[in-house]
PDB file of N, CA and C in Angstrom:
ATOM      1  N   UNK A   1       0.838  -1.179   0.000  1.00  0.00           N
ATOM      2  CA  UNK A   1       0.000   0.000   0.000  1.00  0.00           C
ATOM      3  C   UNK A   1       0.883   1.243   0.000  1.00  0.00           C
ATOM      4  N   UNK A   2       0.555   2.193  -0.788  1.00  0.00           N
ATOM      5  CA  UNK A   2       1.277   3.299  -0.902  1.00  0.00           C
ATOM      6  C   UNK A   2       0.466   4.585  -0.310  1.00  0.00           C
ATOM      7  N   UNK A   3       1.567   5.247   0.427  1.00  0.00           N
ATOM      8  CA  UNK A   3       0.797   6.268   1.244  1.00  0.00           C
ATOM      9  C   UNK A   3       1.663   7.646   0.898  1.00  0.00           C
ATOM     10  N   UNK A   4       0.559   8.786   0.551  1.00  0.00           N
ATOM     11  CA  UNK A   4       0.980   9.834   0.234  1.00  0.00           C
ATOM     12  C   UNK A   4       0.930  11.466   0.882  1.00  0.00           C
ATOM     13  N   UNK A   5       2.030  11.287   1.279  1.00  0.00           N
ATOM     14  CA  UNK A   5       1.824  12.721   2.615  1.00  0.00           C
ATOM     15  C   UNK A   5       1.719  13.798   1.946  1.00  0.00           C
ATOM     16  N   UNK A   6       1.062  14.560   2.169  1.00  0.00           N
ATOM     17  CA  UNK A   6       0.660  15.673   1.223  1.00  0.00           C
ATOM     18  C   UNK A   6       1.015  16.830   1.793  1.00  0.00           C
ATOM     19  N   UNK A   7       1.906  17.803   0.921  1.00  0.00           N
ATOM     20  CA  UNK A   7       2.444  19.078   1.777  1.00  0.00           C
ATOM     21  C   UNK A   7       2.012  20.134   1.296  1.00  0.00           C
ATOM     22  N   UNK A   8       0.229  20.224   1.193  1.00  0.00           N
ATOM     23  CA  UNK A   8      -0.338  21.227   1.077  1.00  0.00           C
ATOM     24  C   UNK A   8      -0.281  22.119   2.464  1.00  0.00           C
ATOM     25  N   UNK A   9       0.129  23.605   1.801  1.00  0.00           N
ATOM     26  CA  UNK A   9       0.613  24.064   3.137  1.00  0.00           C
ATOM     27  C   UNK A   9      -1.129  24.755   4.008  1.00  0.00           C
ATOM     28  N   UNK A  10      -0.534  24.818   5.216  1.00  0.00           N
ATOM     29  CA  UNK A  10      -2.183  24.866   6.199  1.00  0.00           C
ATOM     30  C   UNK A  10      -2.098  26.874   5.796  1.00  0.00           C
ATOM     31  N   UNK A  11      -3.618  26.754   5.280  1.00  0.00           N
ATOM     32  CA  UNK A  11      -3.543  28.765   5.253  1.00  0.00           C
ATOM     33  C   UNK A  11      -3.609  29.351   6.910  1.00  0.00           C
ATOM     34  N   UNK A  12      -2.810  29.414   7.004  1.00  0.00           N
ATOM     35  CA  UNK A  12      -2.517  30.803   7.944  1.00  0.00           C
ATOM     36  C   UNK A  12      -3.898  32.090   8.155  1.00  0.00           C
ATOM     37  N   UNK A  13      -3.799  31.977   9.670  1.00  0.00           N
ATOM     38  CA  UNK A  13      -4.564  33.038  10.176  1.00  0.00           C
ATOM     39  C   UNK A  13      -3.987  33.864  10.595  1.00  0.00           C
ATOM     40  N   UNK A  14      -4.487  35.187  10.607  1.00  0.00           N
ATOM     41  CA  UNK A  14      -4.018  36.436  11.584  1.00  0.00           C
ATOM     42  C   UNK A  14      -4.745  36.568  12.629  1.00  0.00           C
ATOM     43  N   UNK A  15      -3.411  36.852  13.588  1.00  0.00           N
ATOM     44  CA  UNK A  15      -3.980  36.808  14.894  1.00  0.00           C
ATOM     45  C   UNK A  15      -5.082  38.145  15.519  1.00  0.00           C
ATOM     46  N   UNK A  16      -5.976  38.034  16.599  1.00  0.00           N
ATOM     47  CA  UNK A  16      -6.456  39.175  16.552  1.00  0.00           C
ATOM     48  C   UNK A  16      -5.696  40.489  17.042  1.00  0.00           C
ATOM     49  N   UNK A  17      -5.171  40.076  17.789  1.00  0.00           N
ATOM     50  CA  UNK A  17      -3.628  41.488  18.106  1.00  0.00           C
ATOM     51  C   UNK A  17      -3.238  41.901  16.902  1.00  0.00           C
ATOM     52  N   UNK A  18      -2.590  40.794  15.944  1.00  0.00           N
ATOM     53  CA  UNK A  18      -2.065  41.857  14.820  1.00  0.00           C
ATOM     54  C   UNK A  18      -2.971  42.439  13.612  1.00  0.00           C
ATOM     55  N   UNK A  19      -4.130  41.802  13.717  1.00  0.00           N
ATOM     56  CA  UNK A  19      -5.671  42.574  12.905  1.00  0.00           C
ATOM     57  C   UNK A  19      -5.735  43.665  13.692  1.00  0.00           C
ATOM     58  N   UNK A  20      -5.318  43.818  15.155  1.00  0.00           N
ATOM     59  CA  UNK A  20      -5.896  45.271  15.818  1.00  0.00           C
ATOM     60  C   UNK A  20      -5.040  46.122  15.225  1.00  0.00           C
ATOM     61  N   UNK A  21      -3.739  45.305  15.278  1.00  0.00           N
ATOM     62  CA  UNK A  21      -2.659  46.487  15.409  1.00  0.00           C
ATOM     63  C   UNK A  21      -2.387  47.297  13.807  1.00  0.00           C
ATOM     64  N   UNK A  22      -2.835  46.170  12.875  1.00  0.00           N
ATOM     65  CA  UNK A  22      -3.110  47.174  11.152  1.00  0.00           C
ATOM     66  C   UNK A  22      -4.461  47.903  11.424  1.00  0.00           C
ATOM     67  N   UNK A  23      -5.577  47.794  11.641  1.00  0.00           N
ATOM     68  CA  UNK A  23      -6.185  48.918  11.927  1.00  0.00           C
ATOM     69  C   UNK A  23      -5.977  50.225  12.727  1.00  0.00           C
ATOM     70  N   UNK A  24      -5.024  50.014  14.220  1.00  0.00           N
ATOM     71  CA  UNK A  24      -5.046  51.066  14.820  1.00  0.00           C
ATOM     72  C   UNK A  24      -4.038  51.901  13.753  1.00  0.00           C
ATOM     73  N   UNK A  25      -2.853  51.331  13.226  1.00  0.00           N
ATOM     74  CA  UNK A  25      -1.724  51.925  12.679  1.00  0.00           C
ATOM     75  C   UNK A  25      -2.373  52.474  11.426  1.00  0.00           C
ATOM     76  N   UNK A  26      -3.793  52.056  11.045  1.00  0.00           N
ATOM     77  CA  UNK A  26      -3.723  52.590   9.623  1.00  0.00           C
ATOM     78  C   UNK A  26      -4.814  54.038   9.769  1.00  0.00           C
ATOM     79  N   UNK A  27      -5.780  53.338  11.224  1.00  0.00           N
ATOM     80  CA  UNK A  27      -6.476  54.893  11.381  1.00  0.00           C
ATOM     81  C   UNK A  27      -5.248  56.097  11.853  1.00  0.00           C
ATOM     82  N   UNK A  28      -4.415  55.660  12.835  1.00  0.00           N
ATOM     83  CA  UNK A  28      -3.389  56.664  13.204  1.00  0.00           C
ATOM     84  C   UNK A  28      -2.424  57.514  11.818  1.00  0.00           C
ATOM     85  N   UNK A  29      -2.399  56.771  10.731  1.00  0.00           N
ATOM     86  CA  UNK A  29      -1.717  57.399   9.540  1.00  0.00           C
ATOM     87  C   UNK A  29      -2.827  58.543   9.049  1.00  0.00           C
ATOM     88  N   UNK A  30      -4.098  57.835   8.821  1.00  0.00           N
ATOM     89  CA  UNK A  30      -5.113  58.273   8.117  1.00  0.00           C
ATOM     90  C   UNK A  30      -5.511  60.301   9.431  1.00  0.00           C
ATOM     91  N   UNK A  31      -5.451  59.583  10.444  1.00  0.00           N
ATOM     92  CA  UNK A  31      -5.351  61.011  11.038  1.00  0.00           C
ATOM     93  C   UNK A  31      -4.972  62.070  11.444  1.00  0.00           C
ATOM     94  N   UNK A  32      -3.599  61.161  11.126  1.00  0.00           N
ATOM     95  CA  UNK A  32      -2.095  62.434  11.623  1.00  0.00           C
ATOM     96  C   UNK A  32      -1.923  63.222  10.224  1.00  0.00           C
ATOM     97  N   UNK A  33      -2.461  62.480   8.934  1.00  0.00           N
ATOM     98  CA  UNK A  33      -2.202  62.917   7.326  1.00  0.00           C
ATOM     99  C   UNK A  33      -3.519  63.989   7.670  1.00  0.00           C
ATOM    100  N   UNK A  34      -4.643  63.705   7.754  1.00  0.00           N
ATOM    101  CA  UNK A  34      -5.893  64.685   7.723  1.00  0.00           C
ATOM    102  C   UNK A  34      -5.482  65.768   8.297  1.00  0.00           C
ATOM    103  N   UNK A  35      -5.254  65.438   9.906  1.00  0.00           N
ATOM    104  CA  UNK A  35      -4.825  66.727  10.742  1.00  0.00           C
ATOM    105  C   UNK A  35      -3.719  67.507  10.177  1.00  0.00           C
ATOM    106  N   UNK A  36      -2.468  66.941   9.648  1.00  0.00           N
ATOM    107  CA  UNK A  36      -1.648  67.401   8.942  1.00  0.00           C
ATOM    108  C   UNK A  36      -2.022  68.801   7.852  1.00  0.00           C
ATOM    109  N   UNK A  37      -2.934  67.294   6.983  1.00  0.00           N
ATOM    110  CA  UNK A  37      -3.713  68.613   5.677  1.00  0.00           C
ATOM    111  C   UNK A  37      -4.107  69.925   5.972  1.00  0.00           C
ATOM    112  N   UNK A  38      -5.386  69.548   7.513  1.00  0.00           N
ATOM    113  CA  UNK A  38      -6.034  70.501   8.016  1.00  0.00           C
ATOM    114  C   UNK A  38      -5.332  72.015   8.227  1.00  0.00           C
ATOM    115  N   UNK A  39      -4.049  71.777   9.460  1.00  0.00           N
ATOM    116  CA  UNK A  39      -3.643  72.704   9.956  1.00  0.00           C
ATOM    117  C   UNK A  39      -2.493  73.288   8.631  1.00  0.00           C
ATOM    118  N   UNK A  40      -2.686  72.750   7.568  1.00  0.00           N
ATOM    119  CA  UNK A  40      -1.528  73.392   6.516  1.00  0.00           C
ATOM    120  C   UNK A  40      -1.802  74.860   6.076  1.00  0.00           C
ATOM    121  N   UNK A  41      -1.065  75.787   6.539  1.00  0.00           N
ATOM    122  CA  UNK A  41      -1.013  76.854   6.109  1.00  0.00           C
ATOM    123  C   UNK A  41      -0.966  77.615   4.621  1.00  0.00           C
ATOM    124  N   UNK A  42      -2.268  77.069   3.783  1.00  0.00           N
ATOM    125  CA  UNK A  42      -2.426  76.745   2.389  1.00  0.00           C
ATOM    126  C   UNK A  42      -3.548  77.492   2.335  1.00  0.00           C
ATOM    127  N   UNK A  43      -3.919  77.816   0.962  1.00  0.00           N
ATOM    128  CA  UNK A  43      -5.585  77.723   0.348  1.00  0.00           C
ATOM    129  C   UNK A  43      -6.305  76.287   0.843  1.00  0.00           C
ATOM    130  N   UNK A  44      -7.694  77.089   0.690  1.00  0.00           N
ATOM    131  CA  UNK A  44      -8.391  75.357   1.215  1.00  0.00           C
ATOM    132  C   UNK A  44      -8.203  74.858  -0.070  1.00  0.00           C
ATOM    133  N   UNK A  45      -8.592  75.202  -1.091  1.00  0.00           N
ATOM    134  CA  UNK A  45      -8.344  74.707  -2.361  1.00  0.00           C
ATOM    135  C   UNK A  45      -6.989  73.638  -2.572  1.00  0.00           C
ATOM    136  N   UNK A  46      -6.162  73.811  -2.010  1.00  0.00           N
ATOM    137  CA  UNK A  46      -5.036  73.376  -1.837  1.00  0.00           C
ATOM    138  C   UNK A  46      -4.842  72.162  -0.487  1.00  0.00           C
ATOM    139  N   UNK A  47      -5.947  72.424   0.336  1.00  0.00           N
ATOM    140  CA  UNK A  47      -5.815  71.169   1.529  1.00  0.00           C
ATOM    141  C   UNK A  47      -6.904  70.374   0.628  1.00  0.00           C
ATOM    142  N   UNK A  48      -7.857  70.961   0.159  1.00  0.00           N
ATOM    143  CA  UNK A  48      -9.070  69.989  -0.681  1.00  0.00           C
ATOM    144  C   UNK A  48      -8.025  69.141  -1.624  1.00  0.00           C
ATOM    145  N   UNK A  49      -7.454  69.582  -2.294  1.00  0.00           N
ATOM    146  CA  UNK A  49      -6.836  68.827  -3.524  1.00  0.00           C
ATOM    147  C   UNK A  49      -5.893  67.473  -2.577  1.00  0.00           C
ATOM    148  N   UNK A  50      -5.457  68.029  -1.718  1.00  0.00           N
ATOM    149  CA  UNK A  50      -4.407  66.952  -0.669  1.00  0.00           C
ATOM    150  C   UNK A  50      -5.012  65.688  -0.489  1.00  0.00           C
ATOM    151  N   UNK A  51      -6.642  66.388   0.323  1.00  0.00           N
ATOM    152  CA  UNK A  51      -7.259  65.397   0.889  1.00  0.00           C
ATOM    153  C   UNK A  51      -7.866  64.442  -0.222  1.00  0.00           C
ATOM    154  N   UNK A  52      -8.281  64.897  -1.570  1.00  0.00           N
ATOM    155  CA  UNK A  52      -8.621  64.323  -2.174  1.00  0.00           C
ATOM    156  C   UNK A  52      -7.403  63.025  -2.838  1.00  0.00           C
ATOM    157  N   UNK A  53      -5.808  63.556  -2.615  1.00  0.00           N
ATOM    158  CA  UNK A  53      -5.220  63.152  -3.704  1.00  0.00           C
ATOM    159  C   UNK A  53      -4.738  61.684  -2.361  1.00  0.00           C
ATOM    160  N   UNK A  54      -4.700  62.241  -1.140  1.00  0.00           N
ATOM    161  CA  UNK A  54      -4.426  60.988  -0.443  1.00  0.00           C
ATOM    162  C   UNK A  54      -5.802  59.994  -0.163  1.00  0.00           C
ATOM    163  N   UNK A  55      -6.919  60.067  -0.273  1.00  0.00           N
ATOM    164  CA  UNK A  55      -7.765  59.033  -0.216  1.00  0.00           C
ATOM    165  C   UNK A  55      -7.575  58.205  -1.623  1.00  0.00           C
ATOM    166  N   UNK A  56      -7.405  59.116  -2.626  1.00  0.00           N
ATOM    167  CA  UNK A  56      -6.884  58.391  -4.321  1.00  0.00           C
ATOM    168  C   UNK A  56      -5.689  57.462  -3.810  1.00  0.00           C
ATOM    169  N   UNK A  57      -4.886  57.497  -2.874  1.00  0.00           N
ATOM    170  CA  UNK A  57      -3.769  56.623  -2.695  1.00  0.00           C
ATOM    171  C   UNK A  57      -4.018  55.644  -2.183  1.00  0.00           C
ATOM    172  N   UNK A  58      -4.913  55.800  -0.698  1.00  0.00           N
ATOM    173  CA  UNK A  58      -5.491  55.021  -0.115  1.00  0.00           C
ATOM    174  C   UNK A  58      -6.011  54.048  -0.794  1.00  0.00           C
ATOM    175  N   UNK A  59      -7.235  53.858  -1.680  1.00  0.00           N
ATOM    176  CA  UNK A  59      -7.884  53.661  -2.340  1.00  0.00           C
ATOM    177  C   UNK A  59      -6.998  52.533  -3.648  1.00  0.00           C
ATOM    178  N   UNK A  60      -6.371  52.881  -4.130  1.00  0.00           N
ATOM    179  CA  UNK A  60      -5.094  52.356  -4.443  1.00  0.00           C
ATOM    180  C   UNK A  60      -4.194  51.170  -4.227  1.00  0.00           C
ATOM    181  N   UNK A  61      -3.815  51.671  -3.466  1.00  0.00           N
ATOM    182  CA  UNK A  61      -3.224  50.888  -2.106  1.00  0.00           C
ATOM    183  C   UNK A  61      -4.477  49.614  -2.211  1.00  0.00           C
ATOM    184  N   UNK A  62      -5.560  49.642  -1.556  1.00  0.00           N
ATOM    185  CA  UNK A  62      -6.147  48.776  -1.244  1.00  0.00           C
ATOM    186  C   UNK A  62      -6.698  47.892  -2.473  1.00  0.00           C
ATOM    187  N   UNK A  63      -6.901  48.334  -3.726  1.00  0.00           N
ATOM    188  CA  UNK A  63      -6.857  47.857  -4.849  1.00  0.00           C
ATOM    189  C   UNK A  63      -5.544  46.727  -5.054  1.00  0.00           C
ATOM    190  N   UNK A  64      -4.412  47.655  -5.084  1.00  0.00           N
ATOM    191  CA  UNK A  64      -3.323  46.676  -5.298  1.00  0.00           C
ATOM    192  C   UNK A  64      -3.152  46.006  -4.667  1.00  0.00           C
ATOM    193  N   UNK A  65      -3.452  45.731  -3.422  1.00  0.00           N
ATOM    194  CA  UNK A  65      -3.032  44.828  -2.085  1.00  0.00           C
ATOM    195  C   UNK A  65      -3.788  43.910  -2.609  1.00  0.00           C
ATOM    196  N   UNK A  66      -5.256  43.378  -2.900  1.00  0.00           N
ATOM    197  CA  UNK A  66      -6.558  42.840  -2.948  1.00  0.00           C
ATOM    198  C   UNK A  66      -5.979  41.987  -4.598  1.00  0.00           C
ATOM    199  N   UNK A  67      -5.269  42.554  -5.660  1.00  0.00           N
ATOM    200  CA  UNK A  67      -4.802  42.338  -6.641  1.00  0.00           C
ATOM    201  C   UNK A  67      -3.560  41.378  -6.523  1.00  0.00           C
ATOM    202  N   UNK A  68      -2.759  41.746  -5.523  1.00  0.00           N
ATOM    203  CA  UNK A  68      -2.052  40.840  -5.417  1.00  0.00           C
ATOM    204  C   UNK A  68      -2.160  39.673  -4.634  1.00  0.00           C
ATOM    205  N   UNK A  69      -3.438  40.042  -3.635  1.00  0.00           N
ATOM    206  CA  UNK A  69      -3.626  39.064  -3.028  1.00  0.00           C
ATOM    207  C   UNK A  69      -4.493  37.760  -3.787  1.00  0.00           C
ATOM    208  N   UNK A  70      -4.924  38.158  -4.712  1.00  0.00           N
ATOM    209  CA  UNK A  70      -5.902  37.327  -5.647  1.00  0.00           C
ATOM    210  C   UNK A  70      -5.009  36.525  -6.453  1.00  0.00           C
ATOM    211  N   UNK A  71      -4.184  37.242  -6.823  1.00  0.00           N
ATOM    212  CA  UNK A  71      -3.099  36.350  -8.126  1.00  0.00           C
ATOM    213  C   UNK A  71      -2.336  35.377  -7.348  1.00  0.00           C
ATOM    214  N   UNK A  72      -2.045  35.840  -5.944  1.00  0.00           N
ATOM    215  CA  UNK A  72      -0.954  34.213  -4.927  1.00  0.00           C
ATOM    216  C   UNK A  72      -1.617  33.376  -4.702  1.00  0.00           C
ATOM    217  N   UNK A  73      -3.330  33.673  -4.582  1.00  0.00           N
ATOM    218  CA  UNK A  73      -4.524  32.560  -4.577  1.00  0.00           C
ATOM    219  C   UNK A  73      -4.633  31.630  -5.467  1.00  0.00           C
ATOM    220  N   UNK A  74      -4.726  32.277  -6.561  1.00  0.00           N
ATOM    221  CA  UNK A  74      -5.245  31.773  -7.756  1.00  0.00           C
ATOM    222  C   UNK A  74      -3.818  30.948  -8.376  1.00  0.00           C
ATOM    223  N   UNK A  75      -2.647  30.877  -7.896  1.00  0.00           N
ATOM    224  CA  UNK A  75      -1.350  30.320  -7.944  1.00  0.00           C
ATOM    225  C   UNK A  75      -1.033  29.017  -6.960  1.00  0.00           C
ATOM    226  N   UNK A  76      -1.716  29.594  -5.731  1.00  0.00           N
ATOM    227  CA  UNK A  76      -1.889  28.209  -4.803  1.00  0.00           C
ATOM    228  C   UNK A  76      -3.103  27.513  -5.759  1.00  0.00           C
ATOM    229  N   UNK A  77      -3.583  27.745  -5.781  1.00  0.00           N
ATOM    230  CA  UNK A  77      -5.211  26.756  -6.372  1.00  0.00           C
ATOM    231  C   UNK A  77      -4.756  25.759  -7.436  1.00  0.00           C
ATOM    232  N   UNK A  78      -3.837  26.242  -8.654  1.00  0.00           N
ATOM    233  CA  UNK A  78      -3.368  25.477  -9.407  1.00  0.00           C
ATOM    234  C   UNK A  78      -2.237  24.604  -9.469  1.00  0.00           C
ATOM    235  N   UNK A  79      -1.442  25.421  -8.209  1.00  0.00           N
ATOM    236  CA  UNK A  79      -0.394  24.263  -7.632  1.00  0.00           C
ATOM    237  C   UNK A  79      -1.366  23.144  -6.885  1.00  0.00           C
ATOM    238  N   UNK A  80      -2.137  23.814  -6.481  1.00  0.00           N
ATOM    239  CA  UNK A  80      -2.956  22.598  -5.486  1.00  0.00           C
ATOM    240  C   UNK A  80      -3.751  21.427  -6.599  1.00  0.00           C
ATOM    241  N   UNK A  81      -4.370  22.256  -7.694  1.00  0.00           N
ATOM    242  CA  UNK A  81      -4.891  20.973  -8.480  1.00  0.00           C
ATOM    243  C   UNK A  81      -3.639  20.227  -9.226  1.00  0.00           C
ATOM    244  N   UNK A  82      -2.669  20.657  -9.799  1.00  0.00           N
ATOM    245  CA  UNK A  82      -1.670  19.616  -9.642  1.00  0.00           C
ATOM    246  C   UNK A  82      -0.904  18.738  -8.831  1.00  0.00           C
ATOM    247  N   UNK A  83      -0.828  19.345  -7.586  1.00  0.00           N
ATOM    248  CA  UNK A  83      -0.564  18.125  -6.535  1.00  0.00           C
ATOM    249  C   UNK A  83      -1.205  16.938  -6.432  1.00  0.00           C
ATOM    250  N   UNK A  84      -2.337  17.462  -6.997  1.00  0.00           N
ATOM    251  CA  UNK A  84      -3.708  16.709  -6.285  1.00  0.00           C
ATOM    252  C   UNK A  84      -3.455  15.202  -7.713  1.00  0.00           C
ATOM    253  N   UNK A  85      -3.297  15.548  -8.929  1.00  0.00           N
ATOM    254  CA  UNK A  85      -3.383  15.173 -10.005  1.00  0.00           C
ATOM    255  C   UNK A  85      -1.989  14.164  -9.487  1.00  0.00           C
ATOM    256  N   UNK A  86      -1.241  14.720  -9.470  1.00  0.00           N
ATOM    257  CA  UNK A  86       0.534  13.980  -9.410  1.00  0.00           C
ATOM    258  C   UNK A  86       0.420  12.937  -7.966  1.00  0.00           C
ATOM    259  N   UNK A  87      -0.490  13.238  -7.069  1.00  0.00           N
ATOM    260  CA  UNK A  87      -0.840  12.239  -5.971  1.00  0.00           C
ATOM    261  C   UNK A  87      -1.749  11.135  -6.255  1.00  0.00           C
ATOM    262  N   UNK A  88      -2.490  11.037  -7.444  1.00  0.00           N
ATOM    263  CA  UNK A  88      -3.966   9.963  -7.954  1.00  0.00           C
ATOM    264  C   UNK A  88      -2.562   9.350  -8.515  1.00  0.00           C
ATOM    265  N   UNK A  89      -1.804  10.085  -9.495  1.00  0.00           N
ATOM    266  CA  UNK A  89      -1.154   9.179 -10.515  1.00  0.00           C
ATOM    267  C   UNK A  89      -0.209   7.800  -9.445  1.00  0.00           C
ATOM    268  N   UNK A  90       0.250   8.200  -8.459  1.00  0.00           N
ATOM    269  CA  UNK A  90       1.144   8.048  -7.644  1.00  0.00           C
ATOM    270  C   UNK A  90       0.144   6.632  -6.850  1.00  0.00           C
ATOM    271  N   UNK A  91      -0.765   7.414  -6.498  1.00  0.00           N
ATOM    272  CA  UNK A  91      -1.578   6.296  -5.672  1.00  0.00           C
ATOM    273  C   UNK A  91      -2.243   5.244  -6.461  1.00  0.00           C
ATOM    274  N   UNK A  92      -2.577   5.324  -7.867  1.00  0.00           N
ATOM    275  CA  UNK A  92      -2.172   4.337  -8.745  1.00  0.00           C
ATOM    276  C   UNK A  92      -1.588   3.382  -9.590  1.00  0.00           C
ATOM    277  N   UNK A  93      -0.517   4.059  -9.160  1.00  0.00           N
ATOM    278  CA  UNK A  93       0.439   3.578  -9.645  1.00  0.00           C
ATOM    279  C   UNK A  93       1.127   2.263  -9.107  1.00  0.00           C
ATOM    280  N   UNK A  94       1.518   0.878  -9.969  1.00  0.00           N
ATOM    281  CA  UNK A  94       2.157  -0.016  -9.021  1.00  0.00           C
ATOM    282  C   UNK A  94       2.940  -0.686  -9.434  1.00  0.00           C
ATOM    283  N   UNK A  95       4.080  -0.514  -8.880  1.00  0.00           N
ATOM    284  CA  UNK A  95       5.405  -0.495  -9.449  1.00  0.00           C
ATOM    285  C   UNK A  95       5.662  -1.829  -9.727  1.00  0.00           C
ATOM    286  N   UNK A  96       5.335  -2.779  -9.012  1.00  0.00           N
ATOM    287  CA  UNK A  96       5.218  -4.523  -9.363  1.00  0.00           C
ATOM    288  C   UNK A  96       3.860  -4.686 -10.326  1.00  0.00           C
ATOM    289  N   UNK A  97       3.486  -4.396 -11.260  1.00  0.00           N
ATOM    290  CA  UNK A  97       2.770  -4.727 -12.030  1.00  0.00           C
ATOM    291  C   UNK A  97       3.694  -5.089 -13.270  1.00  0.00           C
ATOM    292  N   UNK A  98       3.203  -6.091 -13.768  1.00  0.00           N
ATOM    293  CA  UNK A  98       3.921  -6.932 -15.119  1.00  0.00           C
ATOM    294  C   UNK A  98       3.325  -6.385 -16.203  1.00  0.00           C
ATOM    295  N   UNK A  99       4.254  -5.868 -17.112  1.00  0.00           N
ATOM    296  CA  UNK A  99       3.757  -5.194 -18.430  1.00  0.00           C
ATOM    297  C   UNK A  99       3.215  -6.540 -20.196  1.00  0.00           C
TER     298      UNK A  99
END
């Protein structure tokens, strides 16, 4: 009998400490940049354009993150259906069989 250990790797969770700690760090950016804008000694026209041009980044940002996070998925998935394929062949396979 042939036995096949499979080193599909286990997906990983985030812990809830470090889920807190990207939210607190990302509202703390998001408010020190606003307050920043706010108190800038500018036209508002000129803090408007700021505020507008850093939520465009933000925004961004979270696009590309979500983009790349989709394409390492979609890379495990097809490594995974070939494992899966190269493990049937394997578990059928029998090496004392007479041709």
């Amino acid at each position: 009998m042939l036995v096949v250990m499979s080193d599909t790797p286990v997906k990983q969770q985030n812990t809830a400490a470090f889920y807190g700690q990207a939210v607190a760090s990302f509202a703390v950016a998001m408010a020190a940049t606003a307050i920043g804008i706010f108190r800038l000694d500018a036209d508002a026209w000129v803090r408007s354009f700021l505020a507008i041009a850093v939520l465009y980044l933000v925004t961004s940002a979270f696009t590309l993150a979500k983009v790349i996070r989709d394409r390492q998925e979609a890379g495990q998935i097809v490594s995974r259906v070939d494992q899966a394929r190269l493990e049937k062949l394997l578990a059928e396979h029998d090496p004392f069989e007479k041709i």
